[in-house]
Structure formats: structure tokens, C-alpha cells
N, C-alpha and C. Protein backbone atom coordinates (compact mmCIF):
# COMPACT_ATOMS: atom_id res chain seq x y z
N UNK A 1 8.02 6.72 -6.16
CA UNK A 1 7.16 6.12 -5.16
C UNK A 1 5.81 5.84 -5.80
N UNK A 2 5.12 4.65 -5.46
CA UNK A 2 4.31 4.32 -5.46
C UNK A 2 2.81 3.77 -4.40
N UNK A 3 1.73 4.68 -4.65
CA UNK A 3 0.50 3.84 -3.63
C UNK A 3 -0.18 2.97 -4.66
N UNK A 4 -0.42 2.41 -3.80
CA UNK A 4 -1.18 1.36 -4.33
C UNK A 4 -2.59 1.13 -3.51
N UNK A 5 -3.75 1.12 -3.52
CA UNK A 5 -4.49 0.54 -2.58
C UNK A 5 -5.57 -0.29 -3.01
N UNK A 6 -6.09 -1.57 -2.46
CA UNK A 6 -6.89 -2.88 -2.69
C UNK A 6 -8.14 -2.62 -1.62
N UNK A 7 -9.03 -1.92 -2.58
CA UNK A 7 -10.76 -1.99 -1.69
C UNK A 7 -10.91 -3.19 -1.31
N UNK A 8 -11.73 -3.59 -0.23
CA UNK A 8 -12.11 -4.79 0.50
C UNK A 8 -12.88 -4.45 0.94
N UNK A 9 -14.23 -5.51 1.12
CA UNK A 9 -15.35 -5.94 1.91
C UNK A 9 -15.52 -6.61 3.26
N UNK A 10 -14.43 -6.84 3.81
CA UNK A 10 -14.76 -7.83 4.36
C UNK A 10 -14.57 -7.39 5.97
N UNK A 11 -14.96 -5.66 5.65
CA UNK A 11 -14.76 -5.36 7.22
C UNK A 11 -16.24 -4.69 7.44
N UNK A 12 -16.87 -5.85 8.11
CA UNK A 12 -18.51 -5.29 8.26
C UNK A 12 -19.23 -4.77 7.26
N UNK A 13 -18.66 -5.34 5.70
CA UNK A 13 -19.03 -5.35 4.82
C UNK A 13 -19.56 -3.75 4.19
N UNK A 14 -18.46 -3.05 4.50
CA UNK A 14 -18.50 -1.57 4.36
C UNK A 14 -17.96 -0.52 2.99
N UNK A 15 -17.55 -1.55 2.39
CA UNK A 15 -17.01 -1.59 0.75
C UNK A 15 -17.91 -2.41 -0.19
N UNK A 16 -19.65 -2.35 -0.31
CA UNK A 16 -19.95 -3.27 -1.11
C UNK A 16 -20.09 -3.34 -2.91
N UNK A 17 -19.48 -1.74 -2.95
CA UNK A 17 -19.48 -1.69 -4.68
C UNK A 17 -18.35 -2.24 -5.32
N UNK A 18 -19.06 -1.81 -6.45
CA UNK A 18 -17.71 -2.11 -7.45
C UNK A 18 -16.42 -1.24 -7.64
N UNK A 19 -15.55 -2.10 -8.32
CA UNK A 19 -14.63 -1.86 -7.83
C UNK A 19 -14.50 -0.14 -8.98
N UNK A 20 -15.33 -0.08 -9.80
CA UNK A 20 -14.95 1.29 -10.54
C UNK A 20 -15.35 2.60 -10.02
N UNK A 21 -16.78 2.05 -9.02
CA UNK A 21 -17.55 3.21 -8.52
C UNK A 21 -16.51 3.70 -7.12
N UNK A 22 -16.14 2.85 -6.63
CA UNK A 22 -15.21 3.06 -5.22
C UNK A 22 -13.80 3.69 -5.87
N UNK A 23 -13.30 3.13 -6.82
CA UNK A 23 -12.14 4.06 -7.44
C UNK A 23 -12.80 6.06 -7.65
N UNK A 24 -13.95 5.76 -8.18
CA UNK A 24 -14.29 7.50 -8.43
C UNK A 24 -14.75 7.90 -7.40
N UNK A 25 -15.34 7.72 -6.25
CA UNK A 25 -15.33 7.58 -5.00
C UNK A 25 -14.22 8.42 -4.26
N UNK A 26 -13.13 7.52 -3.88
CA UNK A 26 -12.00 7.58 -3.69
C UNK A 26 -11.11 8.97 -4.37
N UNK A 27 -10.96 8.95 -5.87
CA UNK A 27 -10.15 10.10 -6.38
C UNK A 27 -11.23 11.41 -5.96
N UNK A 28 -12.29 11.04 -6.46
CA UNK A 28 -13.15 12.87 -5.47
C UNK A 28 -12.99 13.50 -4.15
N UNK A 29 -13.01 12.42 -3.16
CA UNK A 29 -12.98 12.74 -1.52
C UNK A 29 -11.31 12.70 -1.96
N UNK A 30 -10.28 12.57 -2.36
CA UNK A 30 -9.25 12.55 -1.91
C UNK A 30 -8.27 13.63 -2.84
N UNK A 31 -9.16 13.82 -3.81
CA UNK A 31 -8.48 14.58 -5.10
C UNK A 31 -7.31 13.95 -5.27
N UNK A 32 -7.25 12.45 -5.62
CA UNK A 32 -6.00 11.83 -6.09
C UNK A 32 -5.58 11.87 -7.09
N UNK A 33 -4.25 11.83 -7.93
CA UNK A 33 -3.54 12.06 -9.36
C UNK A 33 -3.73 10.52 -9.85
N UNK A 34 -3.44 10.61 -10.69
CA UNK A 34 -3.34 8.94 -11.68
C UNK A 34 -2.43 8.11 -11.04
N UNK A 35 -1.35 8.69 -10.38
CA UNK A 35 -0.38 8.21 -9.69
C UNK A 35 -0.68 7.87 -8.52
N UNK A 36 -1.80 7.18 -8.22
CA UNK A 36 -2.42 6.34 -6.95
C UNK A 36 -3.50 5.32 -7.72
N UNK A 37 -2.94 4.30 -7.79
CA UNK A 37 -3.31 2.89 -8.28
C UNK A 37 -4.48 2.68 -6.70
N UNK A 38 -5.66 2.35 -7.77
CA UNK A 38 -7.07 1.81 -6.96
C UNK A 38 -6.99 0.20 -7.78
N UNK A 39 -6.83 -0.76 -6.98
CA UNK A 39 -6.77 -1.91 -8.20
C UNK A 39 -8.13 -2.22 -7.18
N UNK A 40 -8.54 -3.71 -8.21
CA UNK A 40 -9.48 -4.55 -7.83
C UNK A 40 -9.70 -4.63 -6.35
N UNK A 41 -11.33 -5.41 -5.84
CA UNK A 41 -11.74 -5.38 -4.87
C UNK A 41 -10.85 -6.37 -4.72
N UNK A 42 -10.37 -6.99 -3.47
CA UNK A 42 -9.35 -8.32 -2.98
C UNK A 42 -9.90 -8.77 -1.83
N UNK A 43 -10.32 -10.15 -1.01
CA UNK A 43 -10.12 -10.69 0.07
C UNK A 43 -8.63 -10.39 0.50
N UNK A 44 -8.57 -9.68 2.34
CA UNK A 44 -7.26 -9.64 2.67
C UNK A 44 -7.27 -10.66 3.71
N UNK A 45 -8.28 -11.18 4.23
CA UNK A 45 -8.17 -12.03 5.02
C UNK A 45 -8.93 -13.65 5.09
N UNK A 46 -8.32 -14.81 5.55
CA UNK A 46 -9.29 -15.84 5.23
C UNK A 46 -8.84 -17.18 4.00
N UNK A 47 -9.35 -18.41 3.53
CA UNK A 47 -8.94 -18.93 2.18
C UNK A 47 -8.65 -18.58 1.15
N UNK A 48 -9.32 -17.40 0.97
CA UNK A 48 -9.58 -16.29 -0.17
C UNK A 48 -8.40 -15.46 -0.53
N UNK A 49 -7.41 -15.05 0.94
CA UNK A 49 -6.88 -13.94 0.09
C UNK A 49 -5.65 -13.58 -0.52
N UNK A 50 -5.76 -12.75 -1.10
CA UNK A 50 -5.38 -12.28 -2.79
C UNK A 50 -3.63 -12.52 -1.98
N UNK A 51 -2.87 -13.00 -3.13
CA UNK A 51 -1.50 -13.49 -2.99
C UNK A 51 -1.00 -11.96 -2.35
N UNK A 52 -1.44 -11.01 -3.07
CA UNK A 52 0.03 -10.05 -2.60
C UNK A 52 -0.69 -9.67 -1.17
N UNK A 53 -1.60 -10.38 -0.32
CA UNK A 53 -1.65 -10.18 0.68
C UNK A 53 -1.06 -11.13 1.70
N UNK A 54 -1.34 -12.01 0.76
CA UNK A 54 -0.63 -13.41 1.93
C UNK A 54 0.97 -12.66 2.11
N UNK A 55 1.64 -12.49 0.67
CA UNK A 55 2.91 -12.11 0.95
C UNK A 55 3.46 -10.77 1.83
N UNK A 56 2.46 -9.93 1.57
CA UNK A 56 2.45 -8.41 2.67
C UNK A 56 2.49 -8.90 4.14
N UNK A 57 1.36 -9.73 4.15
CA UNK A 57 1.47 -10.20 5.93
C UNK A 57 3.05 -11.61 6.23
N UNK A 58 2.87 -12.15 5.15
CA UNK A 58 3.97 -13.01 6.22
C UNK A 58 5.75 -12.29 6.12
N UNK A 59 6.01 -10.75 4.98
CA UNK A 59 7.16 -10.31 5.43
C UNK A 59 6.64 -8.87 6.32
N UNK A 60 5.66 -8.79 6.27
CA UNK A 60 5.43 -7.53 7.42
C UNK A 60 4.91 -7.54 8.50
N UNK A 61 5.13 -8.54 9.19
CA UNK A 61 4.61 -8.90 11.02
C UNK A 61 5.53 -10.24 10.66
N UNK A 62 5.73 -10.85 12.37
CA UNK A 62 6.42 -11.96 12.55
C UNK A 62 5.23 -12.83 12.81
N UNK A 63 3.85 -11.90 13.48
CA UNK A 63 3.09 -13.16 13.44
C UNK A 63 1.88 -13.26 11.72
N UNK A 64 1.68 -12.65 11.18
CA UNK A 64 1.25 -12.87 9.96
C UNK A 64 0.05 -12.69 10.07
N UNK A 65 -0.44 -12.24 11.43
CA UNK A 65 -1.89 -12.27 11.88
C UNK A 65 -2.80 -11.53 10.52
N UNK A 66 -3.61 -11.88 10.81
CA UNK A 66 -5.16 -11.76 9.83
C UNK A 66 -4.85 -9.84 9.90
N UNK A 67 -5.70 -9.23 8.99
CA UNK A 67 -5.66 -7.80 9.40
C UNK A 67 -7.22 -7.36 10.08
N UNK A 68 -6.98 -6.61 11.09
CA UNK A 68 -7.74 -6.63 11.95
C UNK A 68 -9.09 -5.32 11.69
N UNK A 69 -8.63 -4.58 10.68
CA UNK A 69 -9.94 -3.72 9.86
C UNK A 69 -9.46 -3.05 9.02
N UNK A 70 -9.83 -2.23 8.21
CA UNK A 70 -9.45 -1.59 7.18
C UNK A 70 -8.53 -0.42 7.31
N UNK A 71 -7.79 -0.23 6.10
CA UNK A 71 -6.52 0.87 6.30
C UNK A 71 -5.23 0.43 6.85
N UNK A 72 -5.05 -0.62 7.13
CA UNK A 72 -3.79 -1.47 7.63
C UNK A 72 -2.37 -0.75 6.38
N UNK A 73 -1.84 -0.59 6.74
CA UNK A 73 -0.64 0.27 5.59
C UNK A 73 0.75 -1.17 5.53
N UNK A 74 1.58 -1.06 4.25
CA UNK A 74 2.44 -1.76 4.18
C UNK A 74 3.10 -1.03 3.61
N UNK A 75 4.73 -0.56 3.91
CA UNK A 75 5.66 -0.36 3.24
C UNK A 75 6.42 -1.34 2.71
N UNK A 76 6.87 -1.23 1.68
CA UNK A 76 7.93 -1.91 0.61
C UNK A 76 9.05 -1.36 0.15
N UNK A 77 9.92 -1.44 0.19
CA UNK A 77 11.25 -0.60 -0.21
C UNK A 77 11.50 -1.24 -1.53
N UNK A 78 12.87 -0.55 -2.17
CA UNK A 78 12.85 -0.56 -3.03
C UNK A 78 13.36 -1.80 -3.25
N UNK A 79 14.03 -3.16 -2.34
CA UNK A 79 14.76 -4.05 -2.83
C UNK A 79 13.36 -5.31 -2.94
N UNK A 80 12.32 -4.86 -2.79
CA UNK A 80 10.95 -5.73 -3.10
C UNK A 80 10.74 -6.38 -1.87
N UNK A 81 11.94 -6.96 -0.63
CA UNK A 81 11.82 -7.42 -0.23
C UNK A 81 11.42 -7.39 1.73
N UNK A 82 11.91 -6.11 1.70
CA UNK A 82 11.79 -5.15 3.16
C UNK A 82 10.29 -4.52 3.11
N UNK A 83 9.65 -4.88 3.87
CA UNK A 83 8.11 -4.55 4.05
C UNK A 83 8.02 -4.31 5.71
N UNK A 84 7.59 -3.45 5.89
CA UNK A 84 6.76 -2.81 7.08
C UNK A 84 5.59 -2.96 7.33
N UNK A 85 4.84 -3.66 8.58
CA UNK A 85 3.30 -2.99 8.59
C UNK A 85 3.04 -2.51 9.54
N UNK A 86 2.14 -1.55 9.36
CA UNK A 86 1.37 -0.33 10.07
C UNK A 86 -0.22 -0.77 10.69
N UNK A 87 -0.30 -0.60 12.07
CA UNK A 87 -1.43 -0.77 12.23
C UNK A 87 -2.46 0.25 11.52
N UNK A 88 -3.78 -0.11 12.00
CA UNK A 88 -4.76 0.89 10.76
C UNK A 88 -4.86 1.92 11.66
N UNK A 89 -4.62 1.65 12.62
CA UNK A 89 -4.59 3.61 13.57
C UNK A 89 -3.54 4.43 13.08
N UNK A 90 -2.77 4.18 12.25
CA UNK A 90 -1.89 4.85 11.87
C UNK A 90 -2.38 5.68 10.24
N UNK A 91 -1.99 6.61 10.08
CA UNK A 91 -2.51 7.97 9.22
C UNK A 91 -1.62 7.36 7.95
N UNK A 92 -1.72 7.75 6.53
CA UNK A 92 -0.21 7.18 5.61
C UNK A 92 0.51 8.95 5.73
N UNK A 93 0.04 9.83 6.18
CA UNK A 93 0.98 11.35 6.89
C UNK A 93 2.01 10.45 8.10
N UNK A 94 1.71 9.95 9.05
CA UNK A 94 2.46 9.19 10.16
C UNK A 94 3.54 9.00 9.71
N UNK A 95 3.73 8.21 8.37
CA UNK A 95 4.60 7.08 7.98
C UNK A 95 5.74 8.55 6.86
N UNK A 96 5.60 9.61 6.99
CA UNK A 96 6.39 10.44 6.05
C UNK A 96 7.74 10.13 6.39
N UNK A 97 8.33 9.83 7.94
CA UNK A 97 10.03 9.95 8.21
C UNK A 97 10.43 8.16 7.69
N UNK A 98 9.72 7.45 7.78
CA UNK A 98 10.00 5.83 7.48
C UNK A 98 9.62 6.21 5.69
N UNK A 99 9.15 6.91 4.85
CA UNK A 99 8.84 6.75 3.36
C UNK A 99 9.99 7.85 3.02
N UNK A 100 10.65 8.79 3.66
CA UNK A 100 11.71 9.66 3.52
C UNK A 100 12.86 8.78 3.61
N UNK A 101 13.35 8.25 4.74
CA UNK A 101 14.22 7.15 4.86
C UNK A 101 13.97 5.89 3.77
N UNK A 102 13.32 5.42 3.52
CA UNK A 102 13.04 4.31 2.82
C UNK A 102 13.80 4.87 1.10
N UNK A 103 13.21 5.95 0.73
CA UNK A 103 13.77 6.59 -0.21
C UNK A 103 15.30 7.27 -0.69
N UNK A 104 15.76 7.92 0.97
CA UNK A 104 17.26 7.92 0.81
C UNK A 104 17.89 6.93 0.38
N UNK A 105 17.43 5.72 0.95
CA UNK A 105 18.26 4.79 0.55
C UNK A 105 18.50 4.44 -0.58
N UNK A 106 17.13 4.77 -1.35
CA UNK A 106 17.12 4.12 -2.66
C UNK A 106 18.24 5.27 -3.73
N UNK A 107 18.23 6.65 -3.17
CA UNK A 107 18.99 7.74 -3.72
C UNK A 107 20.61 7.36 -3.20
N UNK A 108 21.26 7.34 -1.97
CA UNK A 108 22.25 7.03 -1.35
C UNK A 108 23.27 6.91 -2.67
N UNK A 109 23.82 8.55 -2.71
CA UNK A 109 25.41 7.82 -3.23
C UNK A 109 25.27 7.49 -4.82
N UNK A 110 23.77 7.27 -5.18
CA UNK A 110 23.67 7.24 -6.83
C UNK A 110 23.98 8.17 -7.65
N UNK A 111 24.75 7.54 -8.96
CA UNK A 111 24.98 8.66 -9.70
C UNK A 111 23.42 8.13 -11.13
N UNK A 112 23.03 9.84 -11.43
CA UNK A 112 21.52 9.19 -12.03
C UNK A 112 22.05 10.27 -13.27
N UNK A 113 21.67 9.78 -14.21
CA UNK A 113 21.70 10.28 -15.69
C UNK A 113 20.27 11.28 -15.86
N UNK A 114 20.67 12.09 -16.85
CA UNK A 114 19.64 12.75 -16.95
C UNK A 114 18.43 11.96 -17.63
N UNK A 115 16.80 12.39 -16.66
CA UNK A 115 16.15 11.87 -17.69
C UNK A 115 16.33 10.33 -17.26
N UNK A 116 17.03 9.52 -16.60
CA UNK A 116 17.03 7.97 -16.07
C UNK A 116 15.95 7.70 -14.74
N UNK A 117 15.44 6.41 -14.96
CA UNK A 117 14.21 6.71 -12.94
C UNK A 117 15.47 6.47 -12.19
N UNK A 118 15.18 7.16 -10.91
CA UNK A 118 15.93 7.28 -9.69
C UNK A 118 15.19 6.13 -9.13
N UNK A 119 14.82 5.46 -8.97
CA UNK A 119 14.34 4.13 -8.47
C UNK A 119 13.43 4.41 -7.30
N UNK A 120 12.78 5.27 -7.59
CA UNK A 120 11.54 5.70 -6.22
C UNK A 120 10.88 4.82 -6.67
N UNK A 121 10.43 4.67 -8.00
CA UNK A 121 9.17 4.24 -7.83
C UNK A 121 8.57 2.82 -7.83
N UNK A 122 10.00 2.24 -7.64
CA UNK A 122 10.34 0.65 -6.89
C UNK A 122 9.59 0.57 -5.82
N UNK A 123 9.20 1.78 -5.07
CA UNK A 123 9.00 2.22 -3.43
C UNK A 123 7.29 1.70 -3.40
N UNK A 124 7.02 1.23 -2.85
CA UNK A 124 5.21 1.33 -2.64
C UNK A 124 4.48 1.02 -1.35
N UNK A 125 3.68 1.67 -1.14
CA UNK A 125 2.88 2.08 0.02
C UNK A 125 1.33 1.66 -0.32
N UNK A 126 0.70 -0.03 0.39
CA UNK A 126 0.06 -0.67 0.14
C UNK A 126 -1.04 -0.58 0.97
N UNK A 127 -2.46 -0.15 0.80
CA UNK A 127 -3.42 -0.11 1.80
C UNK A 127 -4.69 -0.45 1.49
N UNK A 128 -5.47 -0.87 2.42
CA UNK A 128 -6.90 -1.35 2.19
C UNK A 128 -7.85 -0.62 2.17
N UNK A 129 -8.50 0.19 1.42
CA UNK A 129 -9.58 1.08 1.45
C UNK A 129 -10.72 0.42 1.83
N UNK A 130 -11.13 1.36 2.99
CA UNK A 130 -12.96 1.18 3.13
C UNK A 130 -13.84 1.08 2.05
């Protein structure tokens, strides 16, 4: 499994650093491992924004709507193509029985070699930091 999360500005303009200071930011208040990807600041909403958002919103809602403030969550399974979205009232603790399930599947019935990836980390859990 994989998080991933894309700082943004563009909610009352409440993210205005850079994108390295908000990464150390972020791993202190959260005591995060290396294994939580802080990428670049991104437009998520508007002309501007960043492709893997256009693509998050038009397979994770039917209406594709704009995201409405920060922390909006997206699941991705492992076939790249099954995406979920989460309103931002929702916790990424909430989402443990849908990221448990999401993961059986990817285990289901596999036979895994020693030492081979079990394909979790196909899995990713996409969010917008304040």
C-alpha cells in the first residue's frame, strides 16, 4: 500500500509554502515513515489542475465535481483503475474496512514466492493536505 498526498493552496489559501517546508511540517505533526509520499504543491481544482487530479475526479464521483476543501481522500485499487472518493469529512482511519477489502483482493487466492511484492503496493490512498 501506498499514500500519497498533493499539498494545495487553493483552499483559502491555507497551504502557502513550499512544497519542502510543508513536507517537514507534515512528517513532525504526523511522525510519518518514508513510506508516505508528500509530492509537489498541485492545483486540484480549476484550468490548472494537475492531471492525476482531473483523472481521480472523473473515475471517483459520477459527477466529477470540483473538490470542495481540503483532505478529500481517493482510493485506488490495485487494477489502477477502481477509484473511490471520500468526502473530506471523512478521517483516512474511516476508510480501514474499504483499504482491508481493497487489499484482500489484491491477496485473494495468490500464490507469492518468497521475497516476491504481494501487490499491495499497487494500492494507493490519495489526499490533499492543508
Amino acid at each position: 500500500m501506498q499514500i500519497i498526498t498533493f499539498p494545495c493552496n487553493q483552499f483559502l489559501s491555507q497551504e502557502p509554502q513550499g512544497s519542502a517546508k510543508i513536507e517537514a511540517c507534515v512528517r513532525k505533526t504526523y511522525a510519518l515513515d518514508a513510506g508516505f509520499l508528500v509530492m509537489e504543491k498541485v492545483e486540484v481544482n480549476g484550468p490548472k489542475t494537475h492531471p492525476v487530479y482531473q483523472w481521480l475526479r472523473l473515475r471517483g464521483s459520477e459527477d466529477a465535481a470540483p473538490l470542495a476543501w481540503n483532505f478529500c481522500l481517493f482510493l485506488v485499487a490495485s487494477d489502477g483503475l477502481t477509484v473511490t472518493r471520500y468526502a473530506q469529512s471523512r478521517s483516512p482511519c474511516t476508510l480501514r474496512a474499504d483499504i482491508e477489502e481493497a487489499l484482500s483482493v489484491v491477496c485473494k487466492g495468490a500464490v507469492v514466492e518468497p521475497g516476491a511484492p504481494t501487490g499491495e503496493s499497487a494500492l494507493a490512498v490519495a489526499g490533499v493536505a492543508s
